[in-house]
Protein backbone atom coordinates (compact mmCIF):
# COMPACT_ATOMS: atom_id res chain seq x y z
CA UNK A 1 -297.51 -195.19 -178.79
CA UNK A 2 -300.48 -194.47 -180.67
CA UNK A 3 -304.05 -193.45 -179.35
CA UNK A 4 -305.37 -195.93 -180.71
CA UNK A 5 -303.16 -198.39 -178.82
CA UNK A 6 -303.28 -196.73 -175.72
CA UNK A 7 -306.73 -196.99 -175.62
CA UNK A 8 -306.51 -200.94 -176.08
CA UNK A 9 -303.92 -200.64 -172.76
CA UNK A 10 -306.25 -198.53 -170.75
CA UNK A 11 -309.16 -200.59 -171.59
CA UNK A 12 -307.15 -204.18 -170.58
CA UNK A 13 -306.04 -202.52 -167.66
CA UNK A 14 -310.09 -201.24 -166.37
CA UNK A 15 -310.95 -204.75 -167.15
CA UNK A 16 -308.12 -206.21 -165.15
CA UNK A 17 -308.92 -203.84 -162.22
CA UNK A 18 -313.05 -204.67 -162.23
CA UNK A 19 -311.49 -208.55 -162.20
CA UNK A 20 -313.37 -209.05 -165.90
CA UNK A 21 -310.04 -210.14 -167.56
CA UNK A 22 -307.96 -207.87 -169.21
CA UNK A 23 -304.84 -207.26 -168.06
CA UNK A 24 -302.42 -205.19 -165.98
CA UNK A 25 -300.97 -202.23 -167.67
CA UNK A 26 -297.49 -202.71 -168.78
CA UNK A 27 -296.75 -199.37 -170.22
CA UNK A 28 -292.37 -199.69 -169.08
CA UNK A 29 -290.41 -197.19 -170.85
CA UNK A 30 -293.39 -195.94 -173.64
CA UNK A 31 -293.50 -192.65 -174.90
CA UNK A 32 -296.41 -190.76 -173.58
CA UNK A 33 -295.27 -187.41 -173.79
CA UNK A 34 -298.04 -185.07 -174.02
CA UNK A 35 -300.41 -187.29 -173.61
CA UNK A 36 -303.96 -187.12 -172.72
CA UNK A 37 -304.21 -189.16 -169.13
CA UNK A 38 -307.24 -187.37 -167.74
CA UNK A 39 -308.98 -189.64 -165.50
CA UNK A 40 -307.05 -192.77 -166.69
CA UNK A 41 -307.52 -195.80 -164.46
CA UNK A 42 -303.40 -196.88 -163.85
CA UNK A 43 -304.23 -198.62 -160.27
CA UNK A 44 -301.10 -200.85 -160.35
CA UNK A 45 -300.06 -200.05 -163.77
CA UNK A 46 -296.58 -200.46 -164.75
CA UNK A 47 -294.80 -197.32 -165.94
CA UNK A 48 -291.20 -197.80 -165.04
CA UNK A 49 -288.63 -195.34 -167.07
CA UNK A 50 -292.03 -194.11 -169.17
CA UNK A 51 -291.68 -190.53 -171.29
CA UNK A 52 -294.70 -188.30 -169.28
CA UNK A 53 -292.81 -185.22 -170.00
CA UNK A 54 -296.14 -182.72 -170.12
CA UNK A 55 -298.85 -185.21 -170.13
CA UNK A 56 -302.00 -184.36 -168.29
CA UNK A 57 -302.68 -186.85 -165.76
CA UNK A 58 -305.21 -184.81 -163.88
CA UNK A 59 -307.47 -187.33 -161.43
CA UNK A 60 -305.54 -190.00 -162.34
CA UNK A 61 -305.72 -193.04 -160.27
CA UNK A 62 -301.49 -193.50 -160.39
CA UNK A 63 -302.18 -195.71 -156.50
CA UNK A 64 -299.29 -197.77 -156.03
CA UNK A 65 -298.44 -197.78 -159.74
CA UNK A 66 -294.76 -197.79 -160.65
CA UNK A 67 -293.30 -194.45 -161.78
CA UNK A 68 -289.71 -195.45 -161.31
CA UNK A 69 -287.82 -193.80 -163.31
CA UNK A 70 -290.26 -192.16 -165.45
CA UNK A 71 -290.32 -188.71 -166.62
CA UNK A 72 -293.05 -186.67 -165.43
CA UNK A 73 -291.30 -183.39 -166.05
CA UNK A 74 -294.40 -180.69 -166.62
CA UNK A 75 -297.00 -183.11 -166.61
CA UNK A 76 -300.06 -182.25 -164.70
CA UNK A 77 -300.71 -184.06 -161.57
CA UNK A 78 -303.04 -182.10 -159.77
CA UNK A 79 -306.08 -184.09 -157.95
CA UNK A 80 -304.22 -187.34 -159.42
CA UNK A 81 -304.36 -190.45 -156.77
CA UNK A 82 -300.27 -191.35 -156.22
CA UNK A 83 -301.23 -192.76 -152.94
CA UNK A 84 -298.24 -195.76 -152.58
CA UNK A 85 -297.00 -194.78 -156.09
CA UNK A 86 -293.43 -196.10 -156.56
CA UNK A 87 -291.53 -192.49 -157.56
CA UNK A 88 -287.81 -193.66 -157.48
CA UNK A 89 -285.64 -192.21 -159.53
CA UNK A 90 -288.79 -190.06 -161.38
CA UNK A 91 -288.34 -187.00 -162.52
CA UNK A 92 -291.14 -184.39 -161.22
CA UNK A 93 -289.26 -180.86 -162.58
CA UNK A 94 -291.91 -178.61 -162.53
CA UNK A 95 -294.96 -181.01 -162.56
């Protein structure tokens, strides 16, 4: 997935949250390895069986999002909100 379209995902899905439109974030099974999640609003988000191998999700809000599935191997969760988070079957090696 491209920046560029991430962006459009991330913006949908802060719009969706503040109840402005949008929508929810369907990001199930996208390659976002390596990518740069810092702060990203993904209250709710769907990221079932998503590629998160070394992305940096620092102070991400990842609350009851779905993760199952996903790999999160070396990505960087510290301070990030998984509060009700949905971590079946994820893989957290080394994160």
């Amino acid at each position: 997935m491209s920046k560029e379209e991430l962006d459009k995902v991330l913006a949908a899905q802060k719009e969706w949250a503040d109840g402005k439109g949008g929508q929810r974030a369907d990001l199930q099974g996208a390659d976002l390895q390596g990518a740069d999640l810092r702060n990203a609003y993904l209250r709710n988000a769907g990221l079932q069986g998503a590629n998160l191998q070394g992305a940096d999700l620092q102070r991400a809000n990842l609350r009851g999002a779905d993760l199952q599935g996903a790999d999160l191997q070396r990505a960087d969760l510290r301070g990030a909100d998984l509060q009700g988070a949905d971590l079946q079957r994820a893989d957290l090696q080394r994160a």
